[in-house]
Protein backbone atom coordinates (compact mmCIF):
# COMPACT_ATOMS: atom_id res chain seq x y z
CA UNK A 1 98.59 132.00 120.87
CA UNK A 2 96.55 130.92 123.81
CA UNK A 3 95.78 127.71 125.81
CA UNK A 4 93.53 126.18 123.11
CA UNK A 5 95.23 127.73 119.77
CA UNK A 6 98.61 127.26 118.05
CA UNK A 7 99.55 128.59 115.15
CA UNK A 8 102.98 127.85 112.89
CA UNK A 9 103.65 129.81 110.20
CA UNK A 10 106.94 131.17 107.85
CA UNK A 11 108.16 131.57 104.80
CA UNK A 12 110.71 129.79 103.04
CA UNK A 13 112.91 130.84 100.00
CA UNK A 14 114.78 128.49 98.02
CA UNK A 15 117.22 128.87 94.62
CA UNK A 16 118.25 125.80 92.51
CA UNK A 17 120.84 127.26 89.60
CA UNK A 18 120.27 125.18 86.25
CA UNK A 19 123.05 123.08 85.64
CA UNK A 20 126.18 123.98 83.77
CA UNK A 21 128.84 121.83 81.69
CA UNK A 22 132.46 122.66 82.40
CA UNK A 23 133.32 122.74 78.58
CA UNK A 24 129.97 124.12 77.21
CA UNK A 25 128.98 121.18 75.70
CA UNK A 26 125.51 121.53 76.05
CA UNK A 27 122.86 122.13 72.97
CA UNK A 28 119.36 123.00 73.20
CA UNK A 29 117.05 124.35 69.76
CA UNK A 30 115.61 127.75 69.43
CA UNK A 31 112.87 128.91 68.22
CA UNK A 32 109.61 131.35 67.89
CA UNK A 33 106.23 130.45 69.06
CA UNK A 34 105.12 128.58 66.11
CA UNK A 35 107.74 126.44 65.63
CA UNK A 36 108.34 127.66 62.04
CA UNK A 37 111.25 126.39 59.98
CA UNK A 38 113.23 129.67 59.73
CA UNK A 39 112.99 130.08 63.71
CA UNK A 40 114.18 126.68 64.69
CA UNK A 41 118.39 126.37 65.37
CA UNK A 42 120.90 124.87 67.30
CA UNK A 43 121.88 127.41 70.19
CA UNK A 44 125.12 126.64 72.58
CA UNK A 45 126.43 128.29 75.89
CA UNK A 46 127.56 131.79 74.50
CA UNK A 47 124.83 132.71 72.24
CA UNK A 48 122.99 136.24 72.88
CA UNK A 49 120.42 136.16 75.38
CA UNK A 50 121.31 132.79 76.41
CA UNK A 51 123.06 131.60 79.73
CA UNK A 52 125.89 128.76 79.78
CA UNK A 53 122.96 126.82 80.86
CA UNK A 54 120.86 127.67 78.28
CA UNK A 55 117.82 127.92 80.74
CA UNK A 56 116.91 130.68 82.48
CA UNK A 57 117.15 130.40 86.23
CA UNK A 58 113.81 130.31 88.36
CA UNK A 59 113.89 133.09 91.68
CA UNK A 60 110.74 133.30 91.93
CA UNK A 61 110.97 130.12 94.83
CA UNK A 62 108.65 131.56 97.58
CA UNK A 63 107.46 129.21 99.61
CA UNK A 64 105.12 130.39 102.85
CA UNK A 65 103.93 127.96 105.35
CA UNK A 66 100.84 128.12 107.41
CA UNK A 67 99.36 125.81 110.16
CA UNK A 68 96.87 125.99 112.88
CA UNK A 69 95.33 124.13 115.76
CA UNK A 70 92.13 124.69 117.42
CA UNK A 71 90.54 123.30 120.81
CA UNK A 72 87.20 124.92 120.80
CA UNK A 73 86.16 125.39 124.30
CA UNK A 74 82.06 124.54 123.96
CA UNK A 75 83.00 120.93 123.11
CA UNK A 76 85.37 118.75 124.18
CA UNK A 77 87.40 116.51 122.99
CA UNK A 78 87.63 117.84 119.70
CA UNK A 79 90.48 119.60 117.53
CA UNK A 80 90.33 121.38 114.45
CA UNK A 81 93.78 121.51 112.53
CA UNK A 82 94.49 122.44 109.15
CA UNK A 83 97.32 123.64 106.96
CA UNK A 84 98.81 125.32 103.68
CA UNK A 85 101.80 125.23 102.05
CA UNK A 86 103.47 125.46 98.59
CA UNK A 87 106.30 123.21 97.33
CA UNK A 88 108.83 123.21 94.21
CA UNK A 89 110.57 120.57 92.64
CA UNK A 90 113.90 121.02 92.12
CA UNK A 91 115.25 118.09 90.48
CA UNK A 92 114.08 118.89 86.89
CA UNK A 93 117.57 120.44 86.30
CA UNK A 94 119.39 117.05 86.45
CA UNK A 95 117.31 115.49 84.04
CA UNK A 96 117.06 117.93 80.96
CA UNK A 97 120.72 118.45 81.57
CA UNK A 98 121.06 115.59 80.60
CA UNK A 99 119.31 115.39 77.26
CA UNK A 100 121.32 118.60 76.73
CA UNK A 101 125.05 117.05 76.87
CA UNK A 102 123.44 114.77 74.53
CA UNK A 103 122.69 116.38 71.35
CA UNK A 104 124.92 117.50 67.89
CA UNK A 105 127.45 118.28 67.64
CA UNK A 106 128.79 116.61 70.45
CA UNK A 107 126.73 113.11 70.36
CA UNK A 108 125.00 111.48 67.46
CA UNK A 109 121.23 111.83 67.80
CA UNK A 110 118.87 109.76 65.47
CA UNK A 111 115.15 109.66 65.17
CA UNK A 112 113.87 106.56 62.97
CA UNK A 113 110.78 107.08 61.21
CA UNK A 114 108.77 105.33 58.51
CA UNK A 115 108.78 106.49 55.05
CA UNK A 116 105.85 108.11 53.20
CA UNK A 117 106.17 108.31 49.18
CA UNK A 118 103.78 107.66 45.89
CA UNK A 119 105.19 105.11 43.42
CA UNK A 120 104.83 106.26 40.03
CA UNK A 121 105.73 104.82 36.16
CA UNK A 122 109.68 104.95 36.05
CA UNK A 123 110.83 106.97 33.03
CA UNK A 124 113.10 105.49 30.14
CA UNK A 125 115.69 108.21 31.06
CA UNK A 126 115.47 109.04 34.90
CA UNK A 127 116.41 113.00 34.77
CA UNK A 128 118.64 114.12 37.45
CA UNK A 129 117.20 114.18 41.06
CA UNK A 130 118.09 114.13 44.22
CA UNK A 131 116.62 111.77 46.74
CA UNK A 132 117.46 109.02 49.03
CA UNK A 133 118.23 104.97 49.98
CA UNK A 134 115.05 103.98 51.28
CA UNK A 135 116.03 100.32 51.33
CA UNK A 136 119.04 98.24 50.61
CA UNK A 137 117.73 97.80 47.11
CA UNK A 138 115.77 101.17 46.39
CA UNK A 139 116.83 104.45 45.51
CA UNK A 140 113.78 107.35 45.41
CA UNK A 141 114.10 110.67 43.93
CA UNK A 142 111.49 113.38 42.48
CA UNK A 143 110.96 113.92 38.66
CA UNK A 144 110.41 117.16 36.75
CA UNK A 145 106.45 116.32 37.61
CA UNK A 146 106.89 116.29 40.96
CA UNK A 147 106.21 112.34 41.61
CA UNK A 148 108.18 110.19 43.80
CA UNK A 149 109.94 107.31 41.90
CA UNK A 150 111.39 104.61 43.00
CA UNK A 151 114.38 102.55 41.09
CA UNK A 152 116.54 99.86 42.51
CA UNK A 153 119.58 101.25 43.78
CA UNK A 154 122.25 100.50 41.30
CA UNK A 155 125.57 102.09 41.01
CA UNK A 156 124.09 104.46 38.06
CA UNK A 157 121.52 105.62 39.80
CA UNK A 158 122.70 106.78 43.19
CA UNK A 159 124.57 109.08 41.05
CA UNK A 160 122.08 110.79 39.45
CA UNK A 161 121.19 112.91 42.93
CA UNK A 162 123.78 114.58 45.04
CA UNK A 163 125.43 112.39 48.17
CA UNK A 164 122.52 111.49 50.81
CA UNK A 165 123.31 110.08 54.15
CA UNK A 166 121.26 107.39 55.51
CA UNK A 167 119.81 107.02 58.64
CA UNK A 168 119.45 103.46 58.97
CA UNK A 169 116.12 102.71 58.81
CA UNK A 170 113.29 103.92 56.32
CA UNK A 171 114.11 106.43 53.85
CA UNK A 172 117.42 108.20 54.45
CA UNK A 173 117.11 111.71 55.38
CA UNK A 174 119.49 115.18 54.50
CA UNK A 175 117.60 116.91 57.18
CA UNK A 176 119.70 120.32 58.36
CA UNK A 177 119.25 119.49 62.41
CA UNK A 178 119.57 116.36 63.91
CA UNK A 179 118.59 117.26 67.84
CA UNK A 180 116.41 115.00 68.99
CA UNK A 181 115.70 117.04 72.16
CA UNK A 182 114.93 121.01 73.20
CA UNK A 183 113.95 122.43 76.17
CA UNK A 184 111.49 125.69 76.96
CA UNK A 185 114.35 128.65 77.43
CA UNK A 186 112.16 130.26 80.23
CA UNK A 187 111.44 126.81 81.97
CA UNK A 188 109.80 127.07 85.12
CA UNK A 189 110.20 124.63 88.30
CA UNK A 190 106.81 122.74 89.14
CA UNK A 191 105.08 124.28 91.85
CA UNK A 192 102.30 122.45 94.19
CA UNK A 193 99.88 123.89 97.01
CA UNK A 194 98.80 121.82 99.36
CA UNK A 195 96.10 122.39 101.91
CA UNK A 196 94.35 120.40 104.28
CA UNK A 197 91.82 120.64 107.04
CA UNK A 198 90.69 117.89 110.03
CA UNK A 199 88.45 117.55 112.49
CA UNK A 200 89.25 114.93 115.36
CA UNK A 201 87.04 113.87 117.93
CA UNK A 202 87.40 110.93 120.86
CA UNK A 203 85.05 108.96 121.18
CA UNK A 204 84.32 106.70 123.79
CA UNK A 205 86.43 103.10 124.06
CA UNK A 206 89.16 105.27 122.80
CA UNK A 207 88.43 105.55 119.47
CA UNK A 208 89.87 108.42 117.84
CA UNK A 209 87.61 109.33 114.85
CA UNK A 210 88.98 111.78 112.12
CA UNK A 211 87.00 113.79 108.84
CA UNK A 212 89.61 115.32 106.69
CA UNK A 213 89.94 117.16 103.56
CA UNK A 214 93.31 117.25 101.38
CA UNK A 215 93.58 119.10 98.26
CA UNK A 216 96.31 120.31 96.13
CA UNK A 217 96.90 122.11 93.35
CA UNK A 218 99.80 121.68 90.51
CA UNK A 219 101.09 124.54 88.31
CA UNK A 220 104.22 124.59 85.94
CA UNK A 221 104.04 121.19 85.70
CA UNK A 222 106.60 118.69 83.37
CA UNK A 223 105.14 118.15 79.79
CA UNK A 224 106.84 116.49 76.69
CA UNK A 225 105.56 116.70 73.48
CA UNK A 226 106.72 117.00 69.48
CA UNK A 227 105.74 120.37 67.98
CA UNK A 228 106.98 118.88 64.44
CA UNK A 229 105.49 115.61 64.18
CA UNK A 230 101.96 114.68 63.60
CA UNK A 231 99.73 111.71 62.46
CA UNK A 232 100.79 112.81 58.82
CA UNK A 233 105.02 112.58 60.07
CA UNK A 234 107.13 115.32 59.91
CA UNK A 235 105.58 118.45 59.89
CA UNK A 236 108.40 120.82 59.26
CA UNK A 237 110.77 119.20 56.58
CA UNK A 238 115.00 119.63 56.93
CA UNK A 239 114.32 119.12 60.72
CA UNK A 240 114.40 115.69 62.80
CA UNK A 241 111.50 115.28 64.79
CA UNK A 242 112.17 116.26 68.30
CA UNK A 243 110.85 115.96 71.98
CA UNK A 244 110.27 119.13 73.47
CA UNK A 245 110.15 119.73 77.24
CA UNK A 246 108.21 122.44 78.80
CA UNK A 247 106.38 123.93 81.93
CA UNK A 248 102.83 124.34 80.88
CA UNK A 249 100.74 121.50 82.51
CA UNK A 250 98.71 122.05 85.94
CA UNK A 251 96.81 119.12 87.83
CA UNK A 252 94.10 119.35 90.87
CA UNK A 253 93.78 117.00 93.31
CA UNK A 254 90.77 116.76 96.35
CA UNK A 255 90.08 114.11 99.10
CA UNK A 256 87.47 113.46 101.61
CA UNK A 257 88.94 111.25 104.15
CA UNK A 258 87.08 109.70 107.67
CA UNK A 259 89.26 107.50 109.79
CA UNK A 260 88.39 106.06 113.05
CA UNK A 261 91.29 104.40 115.34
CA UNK A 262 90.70 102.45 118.57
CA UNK A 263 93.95 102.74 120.14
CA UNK A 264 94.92 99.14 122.27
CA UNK A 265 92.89 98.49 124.85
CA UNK A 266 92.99 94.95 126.64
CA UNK A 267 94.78 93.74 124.17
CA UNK A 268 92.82 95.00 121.01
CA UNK A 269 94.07 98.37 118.50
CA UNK A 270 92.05 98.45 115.23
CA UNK A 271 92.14 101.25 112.64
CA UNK A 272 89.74 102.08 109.31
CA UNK A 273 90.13 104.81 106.53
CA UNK A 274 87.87 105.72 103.50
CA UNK A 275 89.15 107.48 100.88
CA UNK A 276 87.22 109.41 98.37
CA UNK A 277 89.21 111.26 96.04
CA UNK A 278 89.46 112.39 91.98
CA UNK A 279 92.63 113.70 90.83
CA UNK A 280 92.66 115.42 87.28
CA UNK A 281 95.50 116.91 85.24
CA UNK A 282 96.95 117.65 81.97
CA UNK A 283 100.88 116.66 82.39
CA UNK A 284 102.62 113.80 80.98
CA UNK A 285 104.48 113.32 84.10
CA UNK A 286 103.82 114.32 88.11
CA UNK A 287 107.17 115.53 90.32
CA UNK A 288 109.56 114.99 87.79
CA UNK A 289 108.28 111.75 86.54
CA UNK A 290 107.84 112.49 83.19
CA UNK A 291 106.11 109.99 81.36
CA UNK A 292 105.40 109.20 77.75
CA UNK A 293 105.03 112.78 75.02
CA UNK A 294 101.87 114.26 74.72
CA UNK A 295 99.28 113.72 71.63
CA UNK A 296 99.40 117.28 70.41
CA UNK A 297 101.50 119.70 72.48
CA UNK A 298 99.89 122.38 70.89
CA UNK A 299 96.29 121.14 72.23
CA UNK A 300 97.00 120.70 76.18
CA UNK A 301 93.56 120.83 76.78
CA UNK A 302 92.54 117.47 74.79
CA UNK A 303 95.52 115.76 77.44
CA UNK A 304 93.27 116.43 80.73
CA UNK A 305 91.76 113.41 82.00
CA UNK A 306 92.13 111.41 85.19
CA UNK A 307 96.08 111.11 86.64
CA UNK A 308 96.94 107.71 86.24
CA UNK A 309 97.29 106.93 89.87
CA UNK A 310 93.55 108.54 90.37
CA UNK A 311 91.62 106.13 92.62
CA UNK A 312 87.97 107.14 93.57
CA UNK A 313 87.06 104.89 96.36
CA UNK A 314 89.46 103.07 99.17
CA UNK A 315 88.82 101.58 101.89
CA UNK A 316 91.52 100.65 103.91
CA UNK A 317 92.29 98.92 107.87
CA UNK A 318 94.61 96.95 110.09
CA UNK A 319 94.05 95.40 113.53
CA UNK A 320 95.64 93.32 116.22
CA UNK A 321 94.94 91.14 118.78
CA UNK A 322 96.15 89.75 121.67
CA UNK A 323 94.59 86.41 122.18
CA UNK A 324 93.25 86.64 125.68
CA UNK A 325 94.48 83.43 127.00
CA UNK A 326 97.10 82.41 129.56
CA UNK A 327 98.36 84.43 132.45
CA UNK A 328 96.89 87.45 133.29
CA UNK A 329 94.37 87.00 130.72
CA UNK A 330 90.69 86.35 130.95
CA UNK A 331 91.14 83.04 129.93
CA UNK A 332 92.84 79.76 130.74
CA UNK A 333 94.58 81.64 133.55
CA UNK A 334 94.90 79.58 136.22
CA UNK A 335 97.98 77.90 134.96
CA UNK A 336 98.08 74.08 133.95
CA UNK A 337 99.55 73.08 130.38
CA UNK A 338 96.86 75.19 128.35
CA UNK A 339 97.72 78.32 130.02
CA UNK A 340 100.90 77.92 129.25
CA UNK A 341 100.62 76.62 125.57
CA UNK A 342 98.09 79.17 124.28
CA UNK A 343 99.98 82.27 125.93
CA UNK A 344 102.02 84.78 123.58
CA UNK A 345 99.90 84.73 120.79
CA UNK A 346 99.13 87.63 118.23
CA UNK A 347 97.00 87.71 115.52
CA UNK A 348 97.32 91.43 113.26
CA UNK A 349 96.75 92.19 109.79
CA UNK A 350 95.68 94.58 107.25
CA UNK A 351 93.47 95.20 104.51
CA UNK A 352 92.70 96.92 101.17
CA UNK A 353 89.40 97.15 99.02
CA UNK A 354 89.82 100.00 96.33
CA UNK A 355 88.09 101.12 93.20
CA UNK A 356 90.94 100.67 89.94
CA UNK A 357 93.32 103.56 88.97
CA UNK A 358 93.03 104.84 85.50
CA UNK A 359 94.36 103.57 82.14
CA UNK A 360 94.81 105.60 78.91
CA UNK A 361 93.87 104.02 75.98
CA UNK A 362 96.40 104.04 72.78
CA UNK A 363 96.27 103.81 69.30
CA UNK A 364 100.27 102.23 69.31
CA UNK A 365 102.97 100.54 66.94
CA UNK A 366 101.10 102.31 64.03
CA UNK A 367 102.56 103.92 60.85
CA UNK A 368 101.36 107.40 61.58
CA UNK A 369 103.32 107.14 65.00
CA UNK A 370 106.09 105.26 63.04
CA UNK A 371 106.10 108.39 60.26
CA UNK A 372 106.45 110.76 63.11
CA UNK A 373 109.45 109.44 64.56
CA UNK A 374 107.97 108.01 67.59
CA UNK A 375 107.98 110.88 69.55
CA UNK A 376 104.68 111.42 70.52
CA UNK A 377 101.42 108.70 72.04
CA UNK A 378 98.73 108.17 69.85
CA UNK A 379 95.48 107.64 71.19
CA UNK A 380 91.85 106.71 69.73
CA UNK A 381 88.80 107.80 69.13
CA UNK A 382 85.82 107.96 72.08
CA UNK A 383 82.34 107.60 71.61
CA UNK A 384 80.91 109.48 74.36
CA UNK A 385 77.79 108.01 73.60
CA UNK A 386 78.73 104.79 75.10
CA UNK A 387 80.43 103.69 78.69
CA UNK A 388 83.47 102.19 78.90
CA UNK A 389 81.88 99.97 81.85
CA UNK A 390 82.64 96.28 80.72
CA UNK A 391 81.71 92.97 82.13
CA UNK A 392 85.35 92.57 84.11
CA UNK A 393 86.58 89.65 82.65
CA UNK A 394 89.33 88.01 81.31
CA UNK A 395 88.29 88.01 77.34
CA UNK A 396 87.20 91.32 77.80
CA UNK A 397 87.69 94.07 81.14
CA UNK A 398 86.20 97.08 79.90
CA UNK A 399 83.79 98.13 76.87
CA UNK A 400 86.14 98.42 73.82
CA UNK A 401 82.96 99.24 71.63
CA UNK A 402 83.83 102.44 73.03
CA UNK A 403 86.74 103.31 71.26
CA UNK A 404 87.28 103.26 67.62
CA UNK A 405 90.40 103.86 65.01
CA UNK A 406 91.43 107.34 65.06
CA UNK A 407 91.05 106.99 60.96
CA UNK A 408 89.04 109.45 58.63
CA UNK A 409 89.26 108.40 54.72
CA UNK A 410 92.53 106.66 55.50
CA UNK A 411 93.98 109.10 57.23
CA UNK A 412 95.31 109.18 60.64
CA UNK A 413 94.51 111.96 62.57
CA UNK A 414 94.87 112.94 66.68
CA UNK A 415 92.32 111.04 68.90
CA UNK A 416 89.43 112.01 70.81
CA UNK A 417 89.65 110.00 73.90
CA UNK A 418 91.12 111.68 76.81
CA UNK A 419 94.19 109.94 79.05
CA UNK A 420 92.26 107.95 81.77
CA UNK A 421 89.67 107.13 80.16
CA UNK A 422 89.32 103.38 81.47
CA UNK A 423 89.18 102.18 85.14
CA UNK A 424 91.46 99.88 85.76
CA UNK A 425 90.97 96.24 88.01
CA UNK A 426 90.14 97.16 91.66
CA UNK A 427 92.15 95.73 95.15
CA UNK A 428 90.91 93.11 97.24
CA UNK A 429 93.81 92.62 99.62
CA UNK A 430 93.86 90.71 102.70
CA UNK A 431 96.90 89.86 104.57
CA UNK A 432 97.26 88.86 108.10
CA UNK A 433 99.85 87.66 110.82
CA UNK A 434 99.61 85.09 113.95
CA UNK A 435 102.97 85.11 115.70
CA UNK A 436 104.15 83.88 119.63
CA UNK A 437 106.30 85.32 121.73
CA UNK A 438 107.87 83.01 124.70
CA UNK A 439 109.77 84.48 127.30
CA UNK A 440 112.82 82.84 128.09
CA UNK A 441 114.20 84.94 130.65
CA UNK A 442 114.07 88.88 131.97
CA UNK A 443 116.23 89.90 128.85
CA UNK A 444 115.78 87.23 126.23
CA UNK A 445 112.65 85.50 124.63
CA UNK A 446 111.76 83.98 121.05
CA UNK A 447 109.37 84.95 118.38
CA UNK A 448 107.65 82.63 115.73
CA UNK A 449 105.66 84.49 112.87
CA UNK A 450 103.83 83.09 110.17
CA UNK A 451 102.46 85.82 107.83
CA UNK A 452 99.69 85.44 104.80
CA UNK A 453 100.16 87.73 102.14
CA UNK A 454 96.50 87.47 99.89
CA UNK A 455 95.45 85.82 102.85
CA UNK A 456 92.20 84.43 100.46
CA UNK A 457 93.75 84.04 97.51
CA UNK A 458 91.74 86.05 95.63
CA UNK A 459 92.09 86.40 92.09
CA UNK A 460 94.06 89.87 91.43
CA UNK A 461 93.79 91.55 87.87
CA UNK A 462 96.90 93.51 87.04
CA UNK A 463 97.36 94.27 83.52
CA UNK A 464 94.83 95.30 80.78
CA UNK A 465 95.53 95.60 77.36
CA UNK A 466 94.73 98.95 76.07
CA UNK A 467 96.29 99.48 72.62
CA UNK A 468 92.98 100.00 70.70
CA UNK A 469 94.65 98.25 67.18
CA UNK A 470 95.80 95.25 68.71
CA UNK A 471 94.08 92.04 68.74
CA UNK A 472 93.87 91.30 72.49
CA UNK A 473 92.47 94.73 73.33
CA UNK A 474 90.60 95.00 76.64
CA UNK A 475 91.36 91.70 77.50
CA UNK A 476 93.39 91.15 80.85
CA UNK A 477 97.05 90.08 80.12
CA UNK A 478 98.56 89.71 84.00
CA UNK A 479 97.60 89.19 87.48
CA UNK A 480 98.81 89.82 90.44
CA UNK A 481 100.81 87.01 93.24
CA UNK A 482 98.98 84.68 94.77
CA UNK A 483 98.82 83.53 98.47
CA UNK A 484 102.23 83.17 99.71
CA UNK A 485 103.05 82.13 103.46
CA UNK A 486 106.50 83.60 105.01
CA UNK A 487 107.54 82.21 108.53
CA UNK A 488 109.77 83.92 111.01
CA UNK A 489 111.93 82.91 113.56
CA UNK A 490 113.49 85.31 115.63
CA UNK A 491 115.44 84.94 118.81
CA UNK A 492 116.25 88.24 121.19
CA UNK A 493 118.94 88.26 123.75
């Protein structure tokens, strides 16, 4: 634009088609906006106001770009740049596809869950029921009351019901649809802005000092959850328990960053960054990542918390130095066997001291999640009242007092505590280099390295056990490498 401003800016369209199978062979579940059991069936490439893909495409791809840099003329030594943009990702497609060519009537799907029933007298004369093999040695069917009852499964008594099929674990199952998987018909692609602004300034001895701010927002973001089981199991009866995929979760990001870099200078570069940053969102899964279902997919709102690779504080450097003896150096450089045997050297490294990421806790392995099929996290209770600060160590990391059994009169229900609830162990990481190069020649020479990784050895924390009904929660249950040395040899020629 001028001597002192530059702009960039455009706009980019893409279009990624949904994939297709070459034989139709793909199966996804429809349904209304409830869920209910009349709306819910099996719909395959060729049914009305479905395409062979049996996703609706995505054109609404606009992505516009915008960037600008700015030498103000009052000051020097100073830019101003910043930027926008908006990005999709794509690669969604491939993996629901997937799941897709996977489902009746083409593949066998199964979803084990843990049986629920009420054990009642057994009558003299069973009357005929229907039911199903719960064991290898039971057989449960409903009387003319209404109760459960359970017999051992004898040859007379698996006839009294019609023919059941068994699923192979728990209590056999004549449910109508056996897909295990569905995806939203009018999925979207996951969309992210991104914008940024910096201020740089040199300073004198070269230093290059930088204040930033990053931010992004997500929208249309990956989310699996089960809109038929709950803590109570299966909510709607002749149908499996499925995961359902859709494009309803968002996330927010921000980040103040200040930098300073002294670029080398007689033999000396250093660099430092602080990071200050809180990331927050609701999906199960960032850029295609999907991670474990949600708690309730029909409560997004109790799923935002802090992103699990959230990290408020880090600060973060590297440096290198030339050792400023021998030749040409301001030391030992008149020549003689020291100038010669302490020439060549470099010492560099880097380091690392950050705040922890952020663990969810879970309520895991239980029978309400068993009942359910699985196929969604459960997580416990919070009491808001108290911190989930702990005294860091190994017995126990973090305050479990502040989580309790997600349990009212017996009965499991959805928890309170949001995902990223508990800071994770922090970094202190420390790693550094000395290495020596000797020439041997105008095109050859030979380099010796010897490289420190956890240069201290400082005790890392690395895994924390979060699963509120197990016996070792909040203690620590890994940590990371100790100091390990690596040497180099490496001739040039």
């Amino acid at each position: 634009m001028s001597s002192n401003w530059t702009l960039n800016y455009g706009l980019r369209y893409e279009y990624f088609g949904p994939y297709t199978e070459k034989n139709n062979r793909l199966v996804n579940l429809t349904h209304d906006a409830g869920f209910s059991k009349a709306s819910i069936a099996p719909v395959m490439p060729g049914a009305s106001g479905y395409p062979r893909s049996l996703v609706n495409p995505d054109y609404a791809m606009y992505a516009p770009r915008f960037g600008f840099a700015w030498k103000p003329k009052f000051t020097k030594d100073t830019v101003v740049r910043g930027g926008y943009g908006i990005n999709y990702n794509t690669g969604q497609y491939a993996v629901f596809a997937k799941s897709l060519s996977h489902q009746p009537p083409f593949s066998v799907t199964q979803t084990n869950t843990f049986p629920t029933y009420n054990t009642t007298t057994l009558p003299t004369s069973p009357p005929a029921a229907t039911g199903c093999m719960t064991t290898q040695s039971q057989y449960t069917y409903t009387d003319q009351q209404g109760q459960t009852v359970i017999r051992p499964a004898t040859t007379a008594n698996l006839t009294l019901g019609k023919t059941v099929s068994t699923n192979g674990f728990g209590c056999a199952t004549q449910d109508s649809i056996l897909n295990n998987y569905a995806v939203d018909k009018n999925y979207r692609l996951g969309m992210v802005q991104v914008y940024n602004m910096n201020i740089q300034r040199t300073l004198p001895l070269q230093i290059v000092f930088n204040v930033g701010y990053n931010g992004s927002f997500g929208r249309n973001l990956d989310v699996v959850g089960s809109p038929n089981a709950t803590p109570a199991g299966v909510s709607t009866p002749g149908i499996q328990a499925f995961d359902y995929e859709e494009s309803a979760a968002s996330s927010r990001s921000n980040q103040l960053v200040l930098s300073a870099q002294k670029r080398q200078q007689k033999g000396i570069a250093l660099g430092l960054t602080y990071t200050y940053s809180h990331s927050i969102d609701n999906a199960s899964g960032v850029g295609g990542a999907v991670g474990s279902p949600v708690q309730n997919l029909f409560n997004l709102a109790a799923e935002e918390g802090n992103s699990s690779f959230d990290q408020r504080h880090n600060l973060s450097g590297n440096w290198l130095l030339e050792l400023p003896f021998g030749p040409n150096r301001a030391y030992f450089n008149k020549g003689g066997f020291l100038s010669h045997a302490l020439d060549g050297f470099n010492f560099s490294g880097n380091f690392v001291f950050a705040t922890g990421g952020y663990l969810t806790p879970q309520y895991s392995g239980n029978q309400a999640e068993a009942s359910s099929g699985n196929t969604y996290q459960q997580r416990p209770n919070r009491n808001y009242a108290v911190s989930t600060k702990g005294p860091g160590k190994v017995g126990q990391f973090f305050n479990t007092a502040a989580f309790s059994a997600p349990v009212v009169n017996g009965v499991t229900q959805y928890g309170t505590a949001a995902p990223g609830s508990i800071e994770g162990p922090g970094t202190v990481s420390v790693n550094a280099s000395l290495s020596r190069t000797i020439q041997l020649g105008a095109t050859s020479s030979f380099e010796a390295r010897v490289t420190a990784n956890n240069f201290f050895n400082t005790v890392q924390y690395s895994g924390i056990n979060t699963v509120e009904n197990s016996a070792t929660f909040g203690e620590v249950t890994s940590a990371a490498a100790m100091r390990s040395l690596l040497v180099q040899a490496r001739y040039r020629f």
